[in-house]
PDB file of N, CA and C in Angstrom:
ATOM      1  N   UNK A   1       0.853  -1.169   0.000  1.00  0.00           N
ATOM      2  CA  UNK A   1       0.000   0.000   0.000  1.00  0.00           C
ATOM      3  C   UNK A   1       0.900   1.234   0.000  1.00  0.00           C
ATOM      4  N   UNK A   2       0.687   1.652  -0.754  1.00  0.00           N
ATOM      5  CA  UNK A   2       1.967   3.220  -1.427  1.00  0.00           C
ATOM      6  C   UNK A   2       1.115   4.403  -0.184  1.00  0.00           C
ATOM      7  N   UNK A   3      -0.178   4.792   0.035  1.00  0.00           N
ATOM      8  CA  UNK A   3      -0.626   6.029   0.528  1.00  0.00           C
ATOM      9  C   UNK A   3      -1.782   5.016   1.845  1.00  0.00           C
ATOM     10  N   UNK A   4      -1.300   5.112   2.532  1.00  0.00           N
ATOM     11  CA  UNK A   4      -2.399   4.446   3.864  1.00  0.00           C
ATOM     12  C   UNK A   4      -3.251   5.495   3.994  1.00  0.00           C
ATOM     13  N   UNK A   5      -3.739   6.978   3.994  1.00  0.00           N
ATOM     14  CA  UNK A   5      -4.453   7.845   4.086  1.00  0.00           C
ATOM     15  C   UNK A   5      -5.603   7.587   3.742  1.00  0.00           C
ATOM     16  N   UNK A   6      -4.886   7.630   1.895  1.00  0.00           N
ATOM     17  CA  UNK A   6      -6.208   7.316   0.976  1.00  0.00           C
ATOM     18  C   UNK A   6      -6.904   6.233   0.987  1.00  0.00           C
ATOM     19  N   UNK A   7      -6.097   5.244   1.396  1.00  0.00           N
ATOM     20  CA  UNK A   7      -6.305   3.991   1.799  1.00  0.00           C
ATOM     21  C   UNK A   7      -7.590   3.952   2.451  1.00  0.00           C
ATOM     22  N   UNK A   8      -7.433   4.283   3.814  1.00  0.00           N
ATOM     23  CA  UNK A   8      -8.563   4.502   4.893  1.00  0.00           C
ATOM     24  C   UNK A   8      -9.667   5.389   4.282  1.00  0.00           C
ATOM     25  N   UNK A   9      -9.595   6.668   3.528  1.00  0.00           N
ATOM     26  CA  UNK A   9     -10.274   7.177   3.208  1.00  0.00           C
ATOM     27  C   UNK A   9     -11.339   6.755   2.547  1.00  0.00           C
ATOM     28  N   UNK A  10     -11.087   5.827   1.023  1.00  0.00           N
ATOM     29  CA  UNK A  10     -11.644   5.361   0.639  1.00  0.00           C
ATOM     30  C   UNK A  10     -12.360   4.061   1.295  1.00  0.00           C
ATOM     31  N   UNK A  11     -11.528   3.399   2.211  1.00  0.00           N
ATOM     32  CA  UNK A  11     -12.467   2.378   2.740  1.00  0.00           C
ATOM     33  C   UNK A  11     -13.700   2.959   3.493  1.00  0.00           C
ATOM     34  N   UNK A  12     -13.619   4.448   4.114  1.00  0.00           N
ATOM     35  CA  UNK A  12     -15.060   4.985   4.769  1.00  0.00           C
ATOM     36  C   UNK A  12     -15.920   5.458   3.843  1.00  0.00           C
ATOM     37  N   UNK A  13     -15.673   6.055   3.035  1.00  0.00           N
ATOM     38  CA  UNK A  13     -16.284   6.059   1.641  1.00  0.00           C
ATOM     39  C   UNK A  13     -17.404   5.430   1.082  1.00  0.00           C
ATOM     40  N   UNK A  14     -16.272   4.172   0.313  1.00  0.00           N
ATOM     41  CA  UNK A  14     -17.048   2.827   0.395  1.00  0.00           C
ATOM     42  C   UNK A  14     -18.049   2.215   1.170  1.00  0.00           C
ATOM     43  N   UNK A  15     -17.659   2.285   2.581  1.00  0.00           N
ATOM     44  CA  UNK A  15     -18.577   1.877   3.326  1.00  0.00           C
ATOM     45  C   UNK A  15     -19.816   2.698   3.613  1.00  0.00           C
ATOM     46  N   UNK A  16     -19.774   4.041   3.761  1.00  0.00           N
ATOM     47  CA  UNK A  16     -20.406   5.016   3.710  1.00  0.00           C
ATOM     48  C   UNK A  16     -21.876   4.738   2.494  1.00  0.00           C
ATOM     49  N   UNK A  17     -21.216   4.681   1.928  1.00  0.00           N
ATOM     50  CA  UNK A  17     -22.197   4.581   0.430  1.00  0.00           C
ATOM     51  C   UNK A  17     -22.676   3.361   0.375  1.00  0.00           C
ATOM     52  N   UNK A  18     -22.675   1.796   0.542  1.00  0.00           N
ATOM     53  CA  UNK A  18     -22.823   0.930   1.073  1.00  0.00           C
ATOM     54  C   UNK A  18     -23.544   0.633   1.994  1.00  0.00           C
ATOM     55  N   UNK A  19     -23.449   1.967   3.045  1.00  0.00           N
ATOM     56  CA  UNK A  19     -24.803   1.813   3.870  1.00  0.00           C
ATOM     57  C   UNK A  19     -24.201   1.055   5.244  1.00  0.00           C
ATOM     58  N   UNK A  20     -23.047   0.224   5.117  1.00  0.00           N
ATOM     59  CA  UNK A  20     -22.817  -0.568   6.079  1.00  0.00           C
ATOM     60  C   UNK A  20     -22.431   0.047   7.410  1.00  0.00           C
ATOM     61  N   UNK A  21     -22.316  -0.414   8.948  1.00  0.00           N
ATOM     62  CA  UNK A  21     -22.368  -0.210  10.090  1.00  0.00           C
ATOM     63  C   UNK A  21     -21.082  -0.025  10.473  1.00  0.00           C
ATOM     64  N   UNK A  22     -19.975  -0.731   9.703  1.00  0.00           N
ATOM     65  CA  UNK A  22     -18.875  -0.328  10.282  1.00  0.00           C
ATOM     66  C   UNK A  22     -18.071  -0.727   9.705  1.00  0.00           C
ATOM     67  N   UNK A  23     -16.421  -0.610   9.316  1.00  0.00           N
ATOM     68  CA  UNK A  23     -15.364  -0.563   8.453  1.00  0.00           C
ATOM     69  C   UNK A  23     -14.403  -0.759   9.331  1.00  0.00           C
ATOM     70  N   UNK A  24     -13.492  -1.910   8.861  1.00  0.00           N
ATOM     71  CA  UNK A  24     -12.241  -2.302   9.550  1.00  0.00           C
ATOM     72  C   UNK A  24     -10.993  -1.982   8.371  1.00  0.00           C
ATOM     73  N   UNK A  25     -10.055  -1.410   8.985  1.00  0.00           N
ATOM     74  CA  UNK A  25      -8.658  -0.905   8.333  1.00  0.00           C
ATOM     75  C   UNK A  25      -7.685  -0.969   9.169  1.00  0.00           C
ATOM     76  N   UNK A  26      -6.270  -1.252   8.595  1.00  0.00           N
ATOM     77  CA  UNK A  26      -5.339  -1.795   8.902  1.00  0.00           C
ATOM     78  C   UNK A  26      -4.926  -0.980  10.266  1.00  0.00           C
ATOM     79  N   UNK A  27      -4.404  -0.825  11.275  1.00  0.00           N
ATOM     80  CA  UNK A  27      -4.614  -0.060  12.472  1.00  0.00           C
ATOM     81  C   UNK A  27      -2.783   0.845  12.045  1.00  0.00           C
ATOM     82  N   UNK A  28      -2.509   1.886  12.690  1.00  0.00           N
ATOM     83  CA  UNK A  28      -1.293   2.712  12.503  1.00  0.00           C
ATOM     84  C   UNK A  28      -1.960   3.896  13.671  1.00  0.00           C
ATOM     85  N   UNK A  29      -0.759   4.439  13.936  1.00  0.00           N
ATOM     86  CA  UNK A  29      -0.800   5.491  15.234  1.00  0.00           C
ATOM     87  C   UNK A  29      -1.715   6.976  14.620  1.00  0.00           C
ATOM     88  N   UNK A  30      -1.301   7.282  13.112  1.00  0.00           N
ATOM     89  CA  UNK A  30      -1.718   8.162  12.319  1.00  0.00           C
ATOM     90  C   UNK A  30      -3.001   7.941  12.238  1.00  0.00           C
ATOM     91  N   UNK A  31      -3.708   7.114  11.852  1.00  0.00           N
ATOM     92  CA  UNK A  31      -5.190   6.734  11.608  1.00  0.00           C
ATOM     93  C   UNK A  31      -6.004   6.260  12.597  1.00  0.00           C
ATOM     94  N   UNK A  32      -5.241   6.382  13.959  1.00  0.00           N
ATOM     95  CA  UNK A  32      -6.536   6.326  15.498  1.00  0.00           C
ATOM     96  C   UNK A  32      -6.352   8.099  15.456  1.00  0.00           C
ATOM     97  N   UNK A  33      -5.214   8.614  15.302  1.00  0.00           N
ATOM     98  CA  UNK A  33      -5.879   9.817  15.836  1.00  0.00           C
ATOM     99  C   UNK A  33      -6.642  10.411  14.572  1.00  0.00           C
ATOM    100  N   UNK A  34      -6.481   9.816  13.287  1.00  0.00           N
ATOM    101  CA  UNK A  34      -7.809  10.729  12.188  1.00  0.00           C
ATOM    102  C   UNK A  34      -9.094   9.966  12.845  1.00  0.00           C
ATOM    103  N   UNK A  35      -9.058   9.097  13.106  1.00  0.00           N
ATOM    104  CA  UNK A  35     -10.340   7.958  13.541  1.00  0.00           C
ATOM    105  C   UNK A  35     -10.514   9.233  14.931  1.00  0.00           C
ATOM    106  N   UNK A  36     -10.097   9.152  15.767  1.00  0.00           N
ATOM    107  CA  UNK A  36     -10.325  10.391  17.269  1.00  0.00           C
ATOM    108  C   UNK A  36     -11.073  11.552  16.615  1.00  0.00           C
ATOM    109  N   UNK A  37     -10.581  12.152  15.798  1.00  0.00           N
ATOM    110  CA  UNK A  37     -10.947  13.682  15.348  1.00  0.00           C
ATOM    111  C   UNK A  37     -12.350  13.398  14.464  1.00  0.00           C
ATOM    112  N   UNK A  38     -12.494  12.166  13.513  1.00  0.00           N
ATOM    113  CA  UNK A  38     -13.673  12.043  13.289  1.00  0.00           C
ATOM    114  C   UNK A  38     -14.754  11.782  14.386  1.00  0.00           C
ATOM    115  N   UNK A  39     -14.610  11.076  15.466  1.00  0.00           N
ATOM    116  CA  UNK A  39     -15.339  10.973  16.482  1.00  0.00           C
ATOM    117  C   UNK A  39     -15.721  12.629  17.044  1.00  0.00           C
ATOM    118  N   UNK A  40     -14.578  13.359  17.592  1.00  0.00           N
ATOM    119  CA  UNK A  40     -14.935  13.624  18.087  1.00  0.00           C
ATOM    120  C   UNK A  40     -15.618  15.010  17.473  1.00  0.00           C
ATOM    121  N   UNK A  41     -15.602  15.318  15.848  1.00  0.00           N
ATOM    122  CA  UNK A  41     -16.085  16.078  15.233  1.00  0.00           C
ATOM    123  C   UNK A  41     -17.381  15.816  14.808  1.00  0.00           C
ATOM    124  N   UNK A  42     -18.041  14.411  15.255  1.00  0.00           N
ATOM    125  CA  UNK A  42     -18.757  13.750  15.028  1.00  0.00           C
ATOM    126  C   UNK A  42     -19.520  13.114  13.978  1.00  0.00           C
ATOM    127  N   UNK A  43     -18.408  12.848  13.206  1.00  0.00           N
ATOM    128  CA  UNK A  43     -18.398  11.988  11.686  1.00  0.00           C
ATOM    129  C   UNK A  43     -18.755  10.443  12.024  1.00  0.00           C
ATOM    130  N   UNK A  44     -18.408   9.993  12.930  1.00  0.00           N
ATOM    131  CA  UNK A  44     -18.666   8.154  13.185  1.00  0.00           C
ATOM    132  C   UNK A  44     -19.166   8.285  14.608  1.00  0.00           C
ATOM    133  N   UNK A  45     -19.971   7.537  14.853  1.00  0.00           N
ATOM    134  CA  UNK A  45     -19.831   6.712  16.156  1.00  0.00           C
ATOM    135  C   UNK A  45     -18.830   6.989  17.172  1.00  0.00           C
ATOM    136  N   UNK A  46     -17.835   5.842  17.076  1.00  0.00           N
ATOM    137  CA  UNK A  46     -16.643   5.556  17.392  1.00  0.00           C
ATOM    138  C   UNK A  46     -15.993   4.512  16.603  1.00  0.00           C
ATOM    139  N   UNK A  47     -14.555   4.605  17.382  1.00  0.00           N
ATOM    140  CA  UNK A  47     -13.979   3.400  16.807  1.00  0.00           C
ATOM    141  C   UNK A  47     -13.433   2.753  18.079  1.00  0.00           C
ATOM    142  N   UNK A  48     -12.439   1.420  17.547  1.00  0.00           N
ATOM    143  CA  UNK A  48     -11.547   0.428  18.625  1.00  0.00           C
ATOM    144  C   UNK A  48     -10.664  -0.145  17.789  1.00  0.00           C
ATOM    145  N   UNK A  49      -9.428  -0.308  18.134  1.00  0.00           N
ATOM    146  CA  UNK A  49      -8.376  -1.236  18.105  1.00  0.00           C
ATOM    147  C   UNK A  49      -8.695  -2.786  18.378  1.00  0.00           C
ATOM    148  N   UNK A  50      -8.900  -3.368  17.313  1.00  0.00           N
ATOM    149  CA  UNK A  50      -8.860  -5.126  17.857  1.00  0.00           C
ATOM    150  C   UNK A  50      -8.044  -5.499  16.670  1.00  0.00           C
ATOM    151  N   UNK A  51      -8.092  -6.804  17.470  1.00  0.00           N
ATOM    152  CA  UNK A  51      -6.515  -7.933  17.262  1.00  0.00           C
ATOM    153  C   UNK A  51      -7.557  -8.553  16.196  1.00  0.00           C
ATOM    154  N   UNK A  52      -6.904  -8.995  15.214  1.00  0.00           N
ATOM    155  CA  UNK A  52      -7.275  -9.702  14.029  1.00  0.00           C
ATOM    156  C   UNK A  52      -6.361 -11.056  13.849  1.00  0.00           C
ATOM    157  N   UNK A  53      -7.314 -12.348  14.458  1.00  0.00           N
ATOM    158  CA  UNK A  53      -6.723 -13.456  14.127  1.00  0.00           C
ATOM    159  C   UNK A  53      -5.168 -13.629  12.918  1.00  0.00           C
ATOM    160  N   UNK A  54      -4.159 -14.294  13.338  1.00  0.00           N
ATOM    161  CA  UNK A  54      -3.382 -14.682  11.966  1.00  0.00           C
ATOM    162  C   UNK A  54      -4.696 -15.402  10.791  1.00  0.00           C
ATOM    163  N   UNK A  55      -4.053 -15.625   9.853  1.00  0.00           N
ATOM    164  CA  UNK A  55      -4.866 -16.386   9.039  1.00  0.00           C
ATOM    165  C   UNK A  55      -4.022 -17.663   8.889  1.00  0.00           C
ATOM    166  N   UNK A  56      -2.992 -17.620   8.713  1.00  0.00           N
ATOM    167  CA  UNK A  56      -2.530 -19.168   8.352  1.00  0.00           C
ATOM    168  C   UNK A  56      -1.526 -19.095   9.646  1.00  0.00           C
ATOM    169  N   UNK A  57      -1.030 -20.207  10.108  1.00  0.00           N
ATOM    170  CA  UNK A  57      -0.061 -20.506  11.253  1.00  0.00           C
ATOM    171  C   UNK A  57       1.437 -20.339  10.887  1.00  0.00           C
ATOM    172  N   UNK A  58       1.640 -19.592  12.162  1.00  0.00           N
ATOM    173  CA  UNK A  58       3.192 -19.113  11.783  1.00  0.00           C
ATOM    174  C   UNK A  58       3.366 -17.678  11.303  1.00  0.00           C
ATOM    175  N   UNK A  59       2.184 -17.376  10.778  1.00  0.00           N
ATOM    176  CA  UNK A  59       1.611 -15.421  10.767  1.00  0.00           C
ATOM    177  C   UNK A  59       1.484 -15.148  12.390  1.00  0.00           C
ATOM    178  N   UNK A  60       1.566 -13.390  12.362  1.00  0.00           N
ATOM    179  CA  UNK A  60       1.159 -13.020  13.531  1.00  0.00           C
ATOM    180  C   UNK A  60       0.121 -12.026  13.228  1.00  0.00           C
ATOM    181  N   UNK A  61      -0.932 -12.127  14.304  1.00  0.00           N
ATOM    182  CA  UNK A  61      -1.772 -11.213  14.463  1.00  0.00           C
ATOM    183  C   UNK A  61      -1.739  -9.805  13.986  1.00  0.00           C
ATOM    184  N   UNK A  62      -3.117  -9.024  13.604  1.00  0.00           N
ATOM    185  CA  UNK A  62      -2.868  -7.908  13.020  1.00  0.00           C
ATOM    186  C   UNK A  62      -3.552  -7.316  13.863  1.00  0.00           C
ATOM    187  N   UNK A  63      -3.123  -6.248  14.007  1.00  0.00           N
ATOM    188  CA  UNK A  63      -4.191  -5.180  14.453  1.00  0.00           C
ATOM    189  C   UNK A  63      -5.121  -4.333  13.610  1.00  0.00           C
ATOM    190  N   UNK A  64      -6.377  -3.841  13.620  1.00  0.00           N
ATOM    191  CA  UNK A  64      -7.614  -3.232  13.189  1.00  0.00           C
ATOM    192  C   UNK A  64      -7.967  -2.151  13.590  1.00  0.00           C
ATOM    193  N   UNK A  65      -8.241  -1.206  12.989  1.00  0.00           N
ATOM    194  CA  UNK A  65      -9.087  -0.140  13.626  1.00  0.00           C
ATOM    195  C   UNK A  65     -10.402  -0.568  12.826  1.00  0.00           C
ATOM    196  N   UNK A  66     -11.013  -0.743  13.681  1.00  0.00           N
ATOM    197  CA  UNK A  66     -12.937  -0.601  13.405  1.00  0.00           C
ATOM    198  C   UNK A  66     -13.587   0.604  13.530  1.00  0.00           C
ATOM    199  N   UNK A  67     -14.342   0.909  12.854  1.00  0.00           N
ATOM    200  CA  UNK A  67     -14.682   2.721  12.730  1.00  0.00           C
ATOM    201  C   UNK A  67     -16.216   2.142  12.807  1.00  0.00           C
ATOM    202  N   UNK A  68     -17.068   2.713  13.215  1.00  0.00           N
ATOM    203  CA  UNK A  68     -18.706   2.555  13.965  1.00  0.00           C
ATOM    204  C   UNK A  68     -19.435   3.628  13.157  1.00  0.00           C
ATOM    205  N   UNK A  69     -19.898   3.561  12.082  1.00  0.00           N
ATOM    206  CA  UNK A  69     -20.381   4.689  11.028  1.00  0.00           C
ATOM    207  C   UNK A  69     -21.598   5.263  11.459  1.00  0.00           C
ATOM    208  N   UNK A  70     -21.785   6.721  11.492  1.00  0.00           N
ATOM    209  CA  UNK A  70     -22.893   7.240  11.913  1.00  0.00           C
ATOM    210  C   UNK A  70     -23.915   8.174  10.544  1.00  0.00           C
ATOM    211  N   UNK A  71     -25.069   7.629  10.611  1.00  0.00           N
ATOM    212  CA  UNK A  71     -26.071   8.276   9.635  1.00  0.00           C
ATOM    213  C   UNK A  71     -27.368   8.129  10.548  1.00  0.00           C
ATOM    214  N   UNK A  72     -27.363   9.625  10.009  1.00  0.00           N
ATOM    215  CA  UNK A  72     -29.158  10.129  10.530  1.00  0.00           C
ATOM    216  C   UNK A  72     -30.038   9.452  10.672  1.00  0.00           C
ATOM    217  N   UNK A  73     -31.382  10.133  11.109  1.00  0.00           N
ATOM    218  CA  UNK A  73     -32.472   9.170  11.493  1.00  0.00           C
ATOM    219  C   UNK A  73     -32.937   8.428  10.364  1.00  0.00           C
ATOM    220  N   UNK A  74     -33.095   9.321   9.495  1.00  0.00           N
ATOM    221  CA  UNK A  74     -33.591   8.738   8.324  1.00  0.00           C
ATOM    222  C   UNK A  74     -32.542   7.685   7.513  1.00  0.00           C
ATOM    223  N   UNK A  75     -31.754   7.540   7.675  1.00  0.00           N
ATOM    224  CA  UNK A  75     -30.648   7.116   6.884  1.00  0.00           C
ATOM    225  C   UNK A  75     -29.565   7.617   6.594  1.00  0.00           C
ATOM    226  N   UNK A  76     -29.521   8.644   6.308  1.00  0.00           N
ATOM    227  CA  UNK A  76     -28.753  10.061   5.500  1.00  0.00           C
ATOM    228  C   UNK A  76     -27.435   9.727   5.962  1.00  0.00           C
ATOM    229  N   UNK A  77     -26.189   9.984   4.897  1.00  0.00           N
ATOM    230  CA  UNK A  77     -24.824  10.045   5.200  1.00  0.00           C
ATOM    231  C   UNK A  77     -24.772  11.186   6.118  1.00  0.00           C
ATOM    232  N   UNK A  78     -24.169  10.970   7.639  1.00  0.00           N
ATOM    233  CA  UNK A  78     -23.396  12.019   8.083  1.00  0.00           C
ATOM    234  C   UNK A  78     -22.448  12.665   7.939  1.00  0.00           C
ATOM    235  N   UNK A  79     -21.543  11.853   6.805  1.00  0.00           N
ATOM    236  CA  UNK A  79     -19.971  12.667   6.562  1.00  0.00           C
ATOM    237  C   UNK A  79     -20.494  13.205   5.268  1.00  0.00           C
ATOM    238  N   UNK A  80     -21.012  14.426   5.020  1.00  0.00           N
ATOM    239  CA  UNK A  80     -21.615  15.030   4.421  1.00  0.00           C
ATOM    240  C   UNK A  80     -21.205  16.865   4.305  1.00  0.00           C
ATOM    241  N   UNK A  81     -19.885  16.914   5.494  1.00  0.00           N
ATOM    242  CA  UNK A  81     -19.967  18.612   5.272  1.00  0.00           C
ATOM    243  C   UNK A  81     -18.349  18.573   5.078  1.00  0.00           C
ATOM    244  N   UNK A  82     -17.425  19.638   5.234  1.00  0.00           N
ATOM    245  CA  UNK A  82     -15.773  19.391   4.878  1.00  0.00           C
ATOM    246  C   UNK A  82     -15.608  20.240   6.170  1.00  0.00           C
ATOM    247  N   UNK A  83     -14.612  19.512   6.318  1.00  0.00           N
ATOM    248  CA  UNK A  83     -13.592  19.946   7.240  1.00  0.00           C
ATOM    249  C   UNK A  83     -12.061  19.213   7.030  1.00  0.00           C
ATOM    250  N   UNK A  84     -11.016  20.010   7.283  1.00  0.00           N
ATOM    251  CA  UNK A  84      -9.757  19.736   7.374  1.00  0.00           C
ATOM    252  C   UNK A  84      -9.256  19.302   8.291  1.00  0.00           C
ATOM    253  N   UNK A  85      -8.686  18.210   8.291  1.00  0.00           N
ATOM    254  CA  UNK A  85      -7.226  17.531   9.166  1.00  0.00           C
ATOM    255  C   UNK A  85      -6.161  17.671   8.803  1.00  0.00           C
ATOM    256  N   UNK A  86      -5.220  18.257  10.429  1.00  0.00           N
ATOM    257  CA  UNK A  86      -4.050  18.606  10.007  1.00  0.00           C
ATOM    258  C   UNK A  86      -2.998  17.902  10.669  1.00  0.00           C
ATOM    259  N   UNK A  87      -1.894  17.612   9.899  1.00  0.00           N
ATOM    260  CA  UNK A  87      -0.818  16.902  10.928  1.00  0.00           C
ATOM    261  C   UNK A  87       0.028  18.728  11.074  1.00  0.00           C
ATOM    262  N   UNK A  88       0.133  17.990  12.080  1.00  0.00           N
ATOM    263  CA  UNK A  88       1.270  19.441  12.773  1.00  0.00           C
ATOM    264  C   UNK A  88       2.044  19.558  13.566  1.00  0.00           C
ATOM    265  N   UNK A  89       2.697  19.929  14.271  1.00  0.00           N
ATOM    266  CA  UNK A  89       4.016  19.793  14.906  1.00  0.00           C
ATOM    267  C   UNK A  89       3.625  19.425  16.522  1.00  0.00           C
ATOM    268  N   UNK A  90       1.878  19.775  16.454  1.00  0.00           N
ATOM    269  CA  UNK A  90       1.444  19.728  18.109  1.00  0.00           C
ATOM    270  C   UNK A  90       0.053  18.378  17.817  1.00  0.00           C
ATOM    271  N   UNK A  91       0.119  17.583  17.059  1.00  0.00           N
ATOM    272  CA  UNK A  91      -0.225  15.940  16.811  1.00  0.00           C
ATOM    273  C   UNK A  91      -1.403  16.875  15.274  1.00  0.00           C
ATOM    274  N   UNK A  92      -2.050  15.626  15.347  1.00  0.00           N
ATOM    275  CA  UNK A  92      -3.381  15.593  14.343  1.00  0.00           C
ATOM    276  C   UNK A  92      -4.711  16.405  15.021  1.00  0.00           C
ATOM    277  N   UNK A  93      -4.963  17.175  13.849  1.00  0.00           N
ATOM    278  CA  UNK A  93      -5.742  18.207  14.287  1.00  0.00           C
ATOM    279  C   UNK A  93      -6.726  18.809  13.261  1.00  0.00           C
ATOM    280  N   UNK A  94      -7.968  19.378  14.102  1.00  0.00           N
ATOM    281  CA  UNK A  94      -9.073  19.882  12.366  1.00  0.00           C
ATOM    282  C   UNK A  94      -8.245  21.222  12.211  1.00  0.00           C
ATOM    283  N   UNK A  95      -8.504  21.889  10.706  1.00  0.00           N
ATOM    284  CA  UNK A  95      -8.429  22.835  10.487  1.00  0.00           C
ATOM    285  C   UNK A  95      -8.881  24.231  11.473  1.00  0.00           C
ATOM    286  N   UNK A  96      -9.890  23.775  12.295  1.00  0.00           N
ATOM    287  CA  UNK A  96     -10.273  25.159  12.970  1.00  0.00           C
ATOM    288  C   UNK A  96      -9.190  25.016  14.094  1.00  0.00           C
ATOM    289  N   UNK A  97      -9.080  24.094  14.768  1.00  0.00           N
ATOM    290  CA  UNK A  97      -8.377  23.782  15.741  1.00  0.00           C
ATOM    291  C   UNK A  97      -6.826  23.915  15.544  1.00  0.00           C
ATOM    292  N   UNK A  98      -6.246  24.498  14.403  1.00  0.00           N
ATOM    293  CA  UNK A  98      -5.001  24.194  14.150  1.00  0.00           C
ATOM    294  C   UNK A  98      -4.669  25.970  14.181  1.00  0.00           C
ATOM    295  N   UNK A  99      -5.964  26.712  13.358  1.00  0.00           N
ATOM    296  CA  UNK A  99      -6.411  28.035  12.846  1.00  0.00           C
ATOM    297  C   UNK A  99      -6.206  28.865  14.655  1.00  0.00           C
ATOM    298  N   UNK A 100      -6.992  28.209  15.701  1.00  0.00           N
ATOM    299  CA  UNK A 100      -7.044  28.499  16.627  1.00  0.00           C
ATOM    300  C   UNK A 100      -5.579  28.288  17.662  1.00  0.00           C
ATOM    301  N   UNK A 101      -5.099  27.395  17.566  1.00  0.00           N
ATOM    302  CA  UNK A 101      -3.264  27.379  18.172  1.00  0.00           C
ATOM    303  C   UNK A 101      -2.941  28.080  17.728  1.00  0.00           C
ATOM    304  N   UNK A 102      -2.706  28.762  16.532  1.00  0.00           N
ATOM    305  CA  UNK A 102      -2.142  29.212  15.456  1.00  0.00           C
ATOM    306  C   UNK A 102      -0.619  28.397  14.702  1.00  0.00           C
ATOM    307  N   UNK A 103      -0.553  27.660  14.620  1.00  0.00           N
ATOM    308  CA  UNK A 103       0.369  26.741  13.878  1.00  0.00           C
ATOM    309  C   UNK A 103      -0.261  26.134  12.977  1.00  0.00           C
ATOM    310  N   UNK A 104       0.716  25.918  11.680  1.00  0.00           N
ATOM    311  CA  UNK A 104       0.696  25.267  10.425  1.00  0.00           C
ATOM    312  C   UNK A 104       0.402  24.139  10.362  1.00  0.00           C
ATOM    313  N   UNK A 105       0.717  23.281   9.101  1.00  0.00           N
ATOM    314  CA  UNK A 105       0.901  21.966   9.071  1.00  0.00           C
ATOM    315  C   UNK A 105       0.511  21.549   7.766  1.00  0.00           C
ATOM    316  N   UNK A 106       0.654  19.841   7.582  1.00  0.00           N
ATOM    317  CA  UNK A 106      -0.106  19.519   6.139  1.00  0.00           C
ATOM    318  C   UNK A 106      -1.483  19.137   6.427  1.00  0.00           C
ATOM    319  N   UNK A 107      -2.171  19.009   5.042  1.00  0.00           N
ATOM    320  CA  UNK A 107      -3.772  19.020   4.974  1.00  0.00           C
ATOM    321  C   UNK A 107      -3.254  17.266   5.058  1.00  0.00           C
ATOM    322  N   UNK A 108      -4.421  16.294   5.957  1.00  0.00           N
ATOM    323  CA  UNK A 108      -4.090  15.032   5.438  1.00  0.00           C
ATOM    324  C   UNK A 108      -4.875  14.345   4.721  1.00  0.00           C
ATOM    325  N   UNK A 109      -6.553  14.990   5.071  1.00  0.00           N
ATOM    326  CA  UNK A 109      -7.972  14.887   4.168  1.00  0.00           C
ATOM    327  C   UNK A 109      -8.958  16.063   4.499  1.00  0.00           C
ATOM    328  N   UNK A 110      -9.899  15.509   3.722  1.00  0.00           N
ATOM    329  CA  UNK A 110     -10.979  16.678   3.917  1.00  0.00           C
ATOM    330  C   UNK A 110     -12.267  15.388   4.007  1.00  0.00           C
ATOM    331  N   UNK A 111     -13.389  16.058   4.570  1.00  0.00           N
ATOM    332  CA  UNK A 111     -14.151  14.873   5.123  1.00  0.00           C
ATOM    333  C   UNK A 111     -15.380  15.978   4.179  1.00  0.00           C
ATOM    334  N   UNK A 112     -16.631  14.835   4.239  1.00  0.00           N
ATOM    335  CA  UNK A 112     -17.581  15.665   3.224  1.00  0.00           C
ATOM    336  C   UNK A 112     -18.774  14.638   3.649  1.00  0.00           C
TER     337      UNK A 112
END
């Protein structure tokens, strides 16, 4: 996998549109805290870290982030408006929140 970002991105996406309840992706330190900031901007549910069986013996276990997808009463996609995530020198952060420290950083997605 060349870009793990897009990676994840598109797997909420996918799932998003799909309709389904929840999306598992490969787990990394970078993508609990985009998984945190969607929570707590309130794009999903939540998420969790679980251990993902080896598959064949002599593999080792993987770790998962599970993301808990949230849509309206009616159905309706909630990740529906944009906002920016930023990596920055003081961790992962939204755009307002980065605007408000006042420090820089790179864009890592935009949520919609």
């Amino acid at each position: 996998m060349t870009d793990p970002i897009s990676d994840m991105i598109t797997r909420i996406r996918n799932a998003v549109t799909a309709k389904h309840t929840r999306v598992d992706l490969p787990a990394s330190k970078l993508k609990a805290e985009i998984a945190r900031i969607l929570q707590d901007e309130g794009y999903i549910q939540g998420f969790r870290l679980v251990d993902e069986p080896a598959e064949r013996e002599g593999r080792q276990s993987r770790q998962l982030i599970r993301l808990f997808l949230k849509y309206g009463p009616h159905g309706e996609k909630v990740i529906s408006g944009l906002e920016r995530i930023l990596t920055t020198s003081h961790g992962v952060m939204t755009g307002r929140a980065a605007k408000k420290a006042g420090v820089g950083g790179e864009v890592l997605c935009n949520v919609w």
